[in-house]
Protein backbone atom coordinates (compact mmCIF):
# COMPACT_ATOMS: atom_id res chain seq x y z
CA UNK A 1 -5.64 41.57 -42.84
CA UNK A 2 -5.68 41.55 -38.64
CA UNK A 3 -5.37 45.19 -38.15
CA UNK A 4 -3.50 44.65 -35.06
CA UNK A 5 -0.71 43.49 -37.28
CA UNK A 6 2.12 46.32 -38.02
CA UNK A 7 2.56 46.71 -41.93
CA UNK A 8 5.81 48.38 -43.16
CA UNK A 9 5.81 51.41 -45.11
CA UNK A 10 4.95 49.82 -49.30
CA UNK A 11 7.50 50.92 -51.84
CA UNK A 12 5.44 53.37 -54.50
CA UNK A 13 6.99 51.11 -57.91
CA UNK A 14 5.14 47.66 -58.91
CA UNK A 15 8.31 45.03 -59.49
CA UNK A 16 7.53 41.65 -60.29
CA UNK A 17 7.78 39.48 -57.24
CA UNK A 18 10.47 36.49 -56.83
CA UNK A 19 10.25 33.41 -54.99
CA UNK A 20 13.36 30.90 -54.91
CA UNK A 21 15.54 28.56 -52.55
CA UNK A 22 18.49 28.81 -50.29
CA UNK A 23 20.63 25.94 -48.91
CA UNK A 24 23.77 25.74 -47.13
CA UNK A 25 23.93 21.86 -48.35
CA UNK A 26 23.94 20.24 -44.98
CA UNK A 27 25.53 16.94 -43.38
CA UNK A 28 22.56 15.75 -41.23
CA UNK A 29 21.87 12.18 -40.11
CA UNK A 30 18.50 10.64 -41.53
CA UNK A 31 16.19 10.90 -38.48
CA UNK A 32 15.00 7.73 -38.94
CA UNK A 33 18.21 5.53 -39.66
CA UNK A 34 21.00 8.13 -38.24
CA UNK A 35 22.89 7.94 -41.50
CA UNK A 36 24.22 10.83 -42.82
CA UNK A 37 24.44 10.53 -46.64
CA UNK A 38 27.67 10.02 -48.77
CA UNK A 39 28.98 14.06 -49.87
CA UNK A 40 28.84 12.92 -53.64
CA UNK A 41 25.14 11.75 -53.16
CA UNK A 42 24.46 15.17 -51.35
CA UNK A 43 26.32 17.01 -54.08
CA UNK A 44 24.60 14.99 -57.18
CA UNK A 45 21.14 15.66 -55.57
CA UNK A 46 22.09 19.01 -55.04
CA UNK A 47 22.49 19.97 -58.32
CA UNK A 48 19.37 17.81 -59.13
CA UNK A 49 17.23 20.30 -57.26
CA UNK A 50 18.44 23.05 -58.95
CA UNK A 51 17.89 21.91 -62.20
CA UNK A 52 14.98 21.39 -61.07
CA UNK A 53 13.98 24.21 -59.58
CA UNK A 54 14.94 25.66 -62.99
CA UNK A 55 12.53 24.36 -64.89
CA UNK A 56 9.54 24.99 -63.19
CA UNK A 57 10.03 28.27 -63.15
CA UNK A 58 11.70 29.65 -59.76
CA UNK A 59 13.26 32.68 -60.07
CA UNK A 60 16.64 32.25 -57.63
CA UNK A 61 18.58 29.59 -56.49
CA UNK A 62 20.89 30.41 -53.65
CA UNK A 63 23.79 28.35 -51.81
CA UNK A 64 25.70 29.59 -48.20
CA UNK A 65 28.97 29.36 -47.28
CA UNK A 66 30.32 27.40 -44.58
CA UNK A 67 33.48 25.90 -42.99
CA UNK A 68 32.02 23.04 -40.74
CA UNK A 69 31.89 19.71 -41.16
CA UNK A 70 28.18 19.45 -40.97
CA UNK A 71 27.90 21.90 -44.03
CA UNK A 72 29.15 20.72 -47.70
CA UNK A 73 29.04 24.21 -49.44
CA UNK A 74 32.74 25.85 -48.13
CA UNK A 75 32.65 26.64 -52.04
CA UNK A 76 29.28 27.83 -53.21
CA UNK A 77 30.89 29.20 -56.30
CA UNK A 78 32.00 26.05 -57.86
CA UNK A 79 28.64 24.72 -57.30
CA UNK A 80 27.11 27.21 -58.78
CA UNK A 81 29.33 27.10 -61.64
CA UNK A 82 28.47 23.74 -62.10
CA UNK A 83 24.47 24.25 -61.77
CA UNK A 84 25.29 27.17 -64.98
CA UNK A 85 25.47 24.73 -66.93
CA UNK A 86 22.74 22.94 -66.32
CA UNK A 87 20.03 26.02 -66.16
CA UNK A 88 18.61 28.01 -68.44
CA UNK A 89 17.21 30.38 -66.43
CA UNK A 90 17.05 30.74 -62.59
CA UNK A 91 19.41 33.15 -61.25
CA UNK A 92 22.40 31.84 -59.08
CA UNK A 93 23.32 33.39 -55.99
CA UNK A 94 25.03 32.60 -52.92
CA UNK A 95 23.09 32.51 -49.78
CA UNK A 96 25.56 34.37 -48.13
CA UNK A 97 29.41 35.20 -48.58
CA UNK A 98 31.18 35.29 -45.92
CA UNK A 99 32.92 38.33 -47.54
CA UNK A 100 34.88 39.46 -43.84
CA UNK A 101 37.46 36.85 -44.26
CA UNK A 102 37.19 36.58 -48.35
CA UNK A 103 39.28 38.97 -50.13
CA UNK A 104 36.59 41.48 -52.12
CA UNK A 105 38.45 41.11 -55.19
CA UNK A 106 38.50 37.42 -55.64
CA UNK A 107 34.99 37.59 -54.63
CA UNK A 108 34.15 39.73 -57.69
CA UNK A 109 36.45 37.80 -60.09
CA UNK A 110 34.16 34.61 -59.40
CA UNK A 111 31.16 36.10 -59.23
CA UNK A 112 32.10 37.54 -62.86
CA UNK A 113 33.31 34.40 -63.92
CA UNK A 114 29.97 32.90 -62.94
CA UNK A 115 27.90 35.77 -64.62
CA UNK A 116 30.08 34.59 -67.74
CA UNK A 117 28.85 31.20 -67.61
CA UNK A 118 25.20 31.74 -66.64
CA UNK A 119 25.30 34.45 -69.20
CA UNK A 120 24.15 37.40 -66.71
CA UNK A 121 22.34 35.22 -64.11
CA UNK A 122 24.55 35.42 -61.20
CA UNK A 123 24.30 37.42 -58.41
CA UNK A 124 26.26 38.30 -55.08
CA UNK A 125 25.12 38.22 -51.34
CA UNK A 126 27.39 39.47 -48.81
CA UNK A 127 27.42 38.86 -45.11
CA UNK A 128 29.29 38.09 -41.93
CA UNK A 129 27.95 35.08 -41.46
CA UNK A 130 26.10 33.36 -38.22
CA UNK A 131 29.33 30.47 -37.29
CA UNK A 132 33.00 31.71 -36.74
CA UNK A 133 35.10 29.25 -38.17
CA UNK A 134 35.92 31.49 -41.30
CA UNK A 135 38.38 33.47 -39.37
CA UNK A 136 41.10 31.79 -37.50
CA UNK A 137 40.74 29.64 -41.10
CA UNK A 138 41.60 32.79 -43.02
CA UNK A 139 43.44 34.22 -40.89
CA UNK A 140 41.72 36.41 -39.53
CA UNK A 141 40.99 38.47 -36.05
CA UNK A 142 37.38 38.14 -34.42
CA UNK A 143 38.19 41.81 -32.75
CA UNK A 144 37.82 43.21 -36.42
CA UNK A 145 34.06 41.82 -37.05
CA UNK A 146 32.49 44.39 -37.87
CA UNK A 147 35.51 46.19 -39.18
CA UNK A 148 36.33 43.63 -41.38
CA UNK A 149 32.95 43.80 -42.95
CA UNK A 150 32.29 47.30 -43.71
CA UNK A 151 35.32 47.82 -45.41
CA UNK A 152 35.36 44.84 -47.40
CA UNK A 153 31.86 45.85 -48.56
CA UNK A 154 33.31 49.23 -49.62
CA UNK A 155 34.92 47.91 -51.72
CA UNK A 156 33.24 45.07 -53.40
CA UNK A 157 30.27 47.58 -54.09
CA UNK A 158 33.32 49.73 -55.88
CA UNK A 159 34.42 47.17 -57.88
CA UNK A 160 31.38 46.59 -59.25
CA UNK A 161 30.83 50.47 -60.22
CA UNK A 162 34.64 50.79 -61.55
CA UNK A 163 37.02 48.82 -63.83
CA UNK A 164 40.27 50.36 -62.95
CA UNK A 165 40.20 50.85 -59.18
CA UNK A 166 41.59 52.88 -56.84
CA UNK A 167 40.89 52.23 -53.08
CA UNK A 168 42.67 51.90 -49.62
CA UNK A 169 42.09 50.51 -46.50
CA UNK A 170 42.76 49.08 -43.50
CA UNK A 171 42.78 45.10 -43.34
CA UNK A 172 43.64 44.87 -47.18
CA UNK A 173 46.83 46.45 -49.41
CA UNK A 174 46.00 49.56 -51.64
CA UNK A 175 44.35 49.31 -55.36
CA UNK A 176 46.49 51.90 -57.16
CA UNK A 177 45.11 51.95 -60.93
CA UNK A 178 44.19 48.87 -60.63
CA UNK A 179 42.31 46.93 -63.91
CA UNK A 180 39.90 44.39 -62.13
CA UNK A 181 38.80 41.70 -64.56
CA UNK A 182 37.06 39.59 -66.01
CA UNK A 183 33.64 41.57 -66.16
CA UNK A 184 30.84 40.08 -65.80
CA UNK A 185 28.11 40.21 -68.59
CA UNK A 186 25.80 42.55 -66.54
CA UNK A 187 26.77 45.95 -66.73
CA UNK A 188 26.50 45.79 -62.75
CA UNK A 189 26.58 42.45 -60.90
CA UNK A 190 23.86 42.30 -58.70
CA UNK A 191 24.79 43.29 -54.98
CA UNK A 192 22.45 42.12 -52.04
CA UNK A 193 23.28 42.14 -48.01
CA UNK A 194 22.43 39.49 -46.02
CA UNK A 195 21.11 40.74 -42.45
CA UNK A 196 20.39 38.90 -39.57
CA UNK A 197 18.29 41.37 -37.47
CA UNK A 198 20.33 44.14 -36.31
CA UNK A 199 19.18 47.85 -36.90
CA UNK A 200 22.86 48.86 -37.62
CA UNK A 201 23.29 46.23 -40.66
CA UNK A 202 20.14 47.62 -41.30
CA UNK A 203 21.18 50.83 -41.96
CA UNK A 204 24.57 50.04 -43.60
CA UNK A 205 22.64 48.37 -46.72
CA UNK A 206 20.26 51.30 -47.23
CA UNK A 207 22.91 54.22 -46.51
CA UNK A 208 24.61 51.95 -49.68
CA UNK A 209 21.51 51.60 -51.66
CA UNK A 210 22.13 48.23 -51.48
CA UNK A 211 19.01 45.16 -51.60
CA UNK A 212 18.91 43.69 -47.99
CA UNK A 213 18.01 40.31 -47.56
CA UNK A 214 16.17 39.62 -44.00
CA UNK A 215 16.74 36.61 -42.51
CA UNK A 216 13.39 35.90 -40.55
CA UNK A 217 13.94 31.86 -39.14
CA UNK A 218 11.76 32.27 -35.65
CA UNK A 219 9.41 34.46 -34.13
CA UNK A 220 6.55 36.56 -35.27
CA UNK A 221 7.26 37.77 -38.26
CA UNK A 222 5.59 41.39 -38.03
CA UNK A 223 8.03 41.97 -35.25
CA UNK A 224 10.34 42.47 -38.20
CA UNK A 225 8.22 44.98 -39.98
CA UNK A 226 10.50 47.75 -38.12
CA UNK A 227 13.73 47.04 -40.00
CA UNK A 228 12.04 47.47 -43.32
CA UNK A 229 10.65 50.31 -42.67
CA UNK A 230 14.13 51.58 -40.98
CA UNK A 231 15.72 50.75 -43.78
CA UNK A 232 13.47 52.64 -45.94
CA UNK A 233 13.71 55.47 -43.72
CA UNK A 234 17.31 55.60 -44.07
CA UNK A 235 17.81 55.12 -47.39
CA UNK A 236 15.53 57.65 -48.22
CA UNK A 237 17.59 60.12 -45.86
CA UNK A 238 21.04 58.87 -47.82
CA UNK A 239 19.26 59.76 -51.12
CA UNK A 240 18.07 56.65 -52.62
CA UNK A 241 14.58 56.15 -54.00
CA UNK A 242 13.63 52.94 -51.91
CA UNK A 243 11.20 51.87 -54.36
CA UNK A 244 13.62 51.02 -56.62
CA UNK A 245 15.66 49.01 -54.71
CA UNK A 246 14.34 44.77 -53.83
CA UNK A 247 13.83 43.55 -50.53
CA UNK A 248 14.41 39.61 -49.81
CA UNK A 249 12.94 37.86 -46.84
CA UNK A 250 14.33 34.43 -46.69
CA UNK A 251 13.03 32.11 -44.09
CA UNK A 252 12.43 28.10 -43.40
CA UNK A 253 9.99 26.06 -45.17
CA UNK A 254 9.06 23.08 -46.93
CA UNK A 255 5.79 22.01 -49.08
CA UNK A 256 4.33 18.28 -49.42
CA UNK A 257 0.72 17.89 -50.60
CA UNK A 258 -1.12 18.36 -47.38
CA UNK A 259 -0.22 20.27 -43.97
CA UNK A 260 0.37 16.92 -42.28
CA UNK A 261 2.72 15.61 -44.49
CA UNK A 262 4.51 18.76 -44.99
CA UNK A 263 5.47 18.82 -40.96
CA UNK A 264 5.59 14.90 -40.81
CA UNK A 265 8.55 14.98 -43.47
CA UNK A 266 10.27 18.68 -42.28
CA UNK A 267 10.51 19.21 -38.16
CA UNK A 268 12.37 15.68 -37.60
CA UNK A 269 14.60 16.65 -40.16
CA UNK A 270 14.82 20.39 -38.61
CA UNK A 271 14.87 19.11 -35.02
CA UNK A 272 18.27 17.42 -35.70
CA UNK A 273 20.15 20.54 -37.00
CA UNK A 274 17.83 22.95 -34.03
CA UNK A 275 19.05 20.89 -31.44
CA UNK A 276 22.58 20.58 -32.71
CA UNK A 277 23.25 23.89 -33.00
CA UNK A 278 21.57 24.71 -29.76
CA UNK A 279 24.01 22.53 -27.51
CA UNK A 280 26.69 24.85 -28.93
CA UNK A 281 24.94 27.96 -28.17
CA UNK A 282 23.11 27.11 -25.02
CA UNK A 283 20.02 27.64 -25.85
CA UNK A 284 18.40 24.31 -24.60
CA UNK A 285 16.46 21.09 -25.72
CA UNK A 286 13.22 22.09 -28.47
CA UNK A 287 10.83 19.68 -29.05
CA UNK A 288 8.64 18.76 -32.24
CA UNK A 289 5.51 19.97 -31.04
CA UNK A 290 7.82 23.88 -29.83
CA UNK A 291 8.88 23.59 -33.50
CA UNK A 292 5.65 23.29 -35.03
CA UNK A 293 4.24 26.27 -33.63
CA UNK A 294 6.01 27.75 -36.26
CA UNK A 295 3.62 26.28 -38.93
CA UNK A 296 0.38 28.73 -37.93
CA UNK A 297 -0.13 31.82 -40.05
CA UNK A 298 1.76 34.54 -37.58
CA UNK A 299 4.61 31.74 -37.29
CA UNK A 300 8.15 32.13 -39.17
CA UNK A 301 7.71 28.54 -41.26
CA UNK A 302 6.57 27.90 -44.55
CA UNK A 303 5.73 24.63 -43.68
CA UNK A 304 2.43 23.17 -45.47
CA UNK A 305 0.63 21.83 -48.42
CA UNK A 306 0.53 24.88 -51.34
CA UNK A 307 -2.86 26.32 -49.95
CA UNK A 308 -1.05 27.59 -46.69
CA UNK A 309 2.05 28.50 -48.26
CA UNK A 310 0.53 30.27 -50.61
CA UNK A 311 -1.61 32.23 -47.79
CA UNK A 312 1.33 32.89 -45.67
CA UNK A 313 3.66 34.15 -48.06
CA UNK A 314 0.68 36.70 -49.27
CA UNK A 315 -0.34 37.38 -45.36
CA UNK A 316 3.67 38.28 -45.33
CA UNK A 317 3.67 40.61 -48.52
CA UNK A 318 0.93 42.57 -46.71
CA UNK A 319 3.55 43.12 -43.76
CA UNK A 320 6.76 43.66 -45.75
CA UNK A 321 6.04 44.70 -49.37
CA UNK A 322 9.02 42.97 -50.19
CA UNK A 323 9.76 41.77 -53.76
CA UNK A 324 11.38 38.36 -53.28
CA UNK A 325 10.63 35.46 -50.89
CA UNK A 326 13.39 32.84 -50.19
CA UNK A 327 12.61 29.49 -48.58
CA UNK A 328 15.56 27.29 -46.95
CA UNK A 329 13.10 24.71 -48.95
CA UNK A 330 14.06 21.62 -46.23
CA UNK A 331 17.46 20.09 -45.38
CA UNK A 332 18.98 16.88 -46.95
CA UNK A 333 18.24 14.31 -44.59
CA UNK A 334 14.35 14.43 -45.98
CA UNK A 335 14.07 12.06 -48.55
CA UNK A 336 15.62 13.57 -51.93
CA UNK A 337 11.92 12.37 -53.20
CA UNK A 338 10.35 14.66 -51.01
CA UNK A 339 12.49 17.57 -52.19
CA UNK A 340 12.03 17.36 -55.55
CA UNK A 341 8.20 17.13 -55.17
CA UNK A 342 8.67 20.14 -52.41
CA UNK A 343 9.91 22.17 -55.23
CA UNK A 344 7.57 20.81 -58.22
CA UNK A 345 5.21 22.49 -55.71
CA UNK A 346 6.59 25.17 -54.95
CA UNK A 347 7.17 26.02 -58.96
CA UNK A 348 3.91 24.92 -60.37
CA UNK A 349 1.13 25.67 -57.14
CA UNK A 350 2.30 28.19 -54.83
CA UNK A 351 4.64 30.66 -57.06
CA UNK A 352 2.04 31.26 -60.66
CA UNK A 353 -0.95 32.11 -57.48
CA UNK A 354 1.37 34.55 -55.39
CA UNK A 355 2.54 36.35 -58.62
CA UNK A 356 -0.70 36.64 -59.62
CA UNK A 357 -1.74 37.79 -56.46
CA UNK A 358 0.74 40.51 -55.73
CA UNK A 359 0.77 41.79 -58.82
CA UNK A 360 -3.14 42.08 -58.84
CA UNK A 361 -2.74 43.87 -55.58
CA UNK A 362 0.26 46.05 -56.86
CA UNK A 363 -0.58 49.64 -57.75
CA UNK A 364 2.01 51.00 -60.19
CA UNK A 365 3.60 54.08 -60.21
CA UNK A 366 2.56 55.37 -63.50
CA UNK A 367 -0.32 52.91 -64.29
């Protein structure tokens, strides 16, 4: 490894490492024909690439919550429910909750209603979320942001520790002896954060013990080395053992069988939803050839045929020592064809090499 390169501080325990996908099921036209496919197509294929995705061997399978019309998942829990029972065994996860204008309780009574019928394979990521829209839907008051998210947390990470609950806060009425149900099969329902880049989210996960999930969708990645290592810092100050807590880094990507291919099929598709999003933030016109920078080996893509996915996502390890990998595996207006080979791929090349790989290069604690 380029010794220049900043590697974040390893966790001492061996844990297998996890690779999976994360959508937020997007509405984009086809960049070819400007179509934008019918919402039952999107939703069938959908759960065609989990099931998928399921049986060659992926470990998670993650959908995000949004309230725009260019996003089909407002309800990632009735999709998942549906993709339950159709898997064996992937684990199902949301890609992010928007859990500062969800009610904590409801939250939990899903997700345990989803452990139920994946028999112990669901898990929960929290966050606030990177679009708006969720609050004035709710009802609730953009002044209260960050408010609105650390208490709600509180308490979801409480109702996963207690059955009868007693709790008050702020933005939500009092729990007084309050029986919480159903529960879920796991004797604790899995608990990650979802955190866009800011040292103070940072810090809330690990003064929790809670798994962060880094979002890492431009840039150099090693720039990001610093919030793992803060958060191991700090979570080792709080009293957790860091080692024993997983470390996501989710990110863009798709696979075809050669480089080429792989960035013929993914930045038109990308470009569409870049530049979309970029007229409502300001941040000006990108181009193909700006977006494919982000292909090269210190770039924030996954984009490639298996033999560069596989040596990015194992240049990456020796940054982050992190324990899972999520890829936003492409967006819907690539052909469904070239999805489901993207993750036949990703299953069957890239993820039986980079297990191997990392846990070759693994020391354990105790060997």
């Amino acid at each position: 490894m380029n010794p220049s390169v900043p590697t974040a501080a390893a966790p001492s325990a061996a844990r297998p490492f996890e690779l999976g996908i994360y959508t937020f099921a997007e509405m984009l036209p086809d960049p070819k024909t400007g179509k934008i496919m019918d919402s039952v197509e999107r939703t069938r294929n959908l759960m065609e690439t989990i099931e998928l995705a399921d049986q060659v061997g992926l470990d998670v399978f993650a959908i995000g919550e949004h309230h725009r019309a260019d996003f089909l998942a407002s309800s990632p829990l009735v999709m998942l429910g549906a993709a339950a029972a159709r898997t064996k065994n992937i684990r199902l996860s949301t890609a992010v909750t928007v859990l500062s204008s969800d009610d904590p309780v409801r939250v939990f009574q899903d997700f345990a209603t989803l452990d139920l019928l994946s028999n112990g394979r669901a898990e929960m990521m929290a966050g606030r979320g990177s679009f708006i829209e969720s609050f004035p839907l709710f009802g609730y008051d953009l002044t209260d942001y960050d408010e609105l998210f650390s208490e709600k947390l509180e308490l979801l990470s409480l109702l996963r520790e207690e059955e009868i609950v007693t709790w008050q806060g702020k933005h939500r009425s009092a729990l007084e002896q309050q029986g919480i149900y159903p529960r879920p099969v796991q004797d604790k329902l899995p608990l990650w954060v979802a955190v866009g880049g800011t040292p103070e989210s940072v810090v809330r996960a690990a003064l929790m013990g809670l798994p962060m999930a880094l979002a890492i969708i431009g840039g150099m990645p090693e720039r990001f080395a610093p919030f793992l290592d803060l958060y191991r810092r700090a979570s080792t100050q709080a009293g957790h053992d860091p080692s024993q807590i997983p470390l996501s880094i989710n990110s863009h990507g798709f696979i075809a069988d050669n480089a080429r291919a792989a960035a013929d099929a993914y930045y038109p598709a990308a470009l569409i939803m870049r530049n979309r999003i970029g007229r409502e933030r300001g941040w000006g016109q990108t181009h193909i050839a700006e977006m494919e920078t982000g292909m090269h080996l210190r770039g924030a893509d996954f984009v490639g045929g298996p033999d560069e996915v596989i040596e990015k996502i194992l240049f990456q390890h020796e940054i982050f020592r992190h324990q899972r990998l999520l890829l936003y595996l492409g967006l819907n207006n690539i052909e469904h064809k070239q999805m489901l080979r993207a993750i036949e791929l990703y299953g069957t090349k890239v993820a039986p090499i980079v297990r191997e790989e990392i846990a070759r290069r693994t020391v354990p604690v105790n060997p």
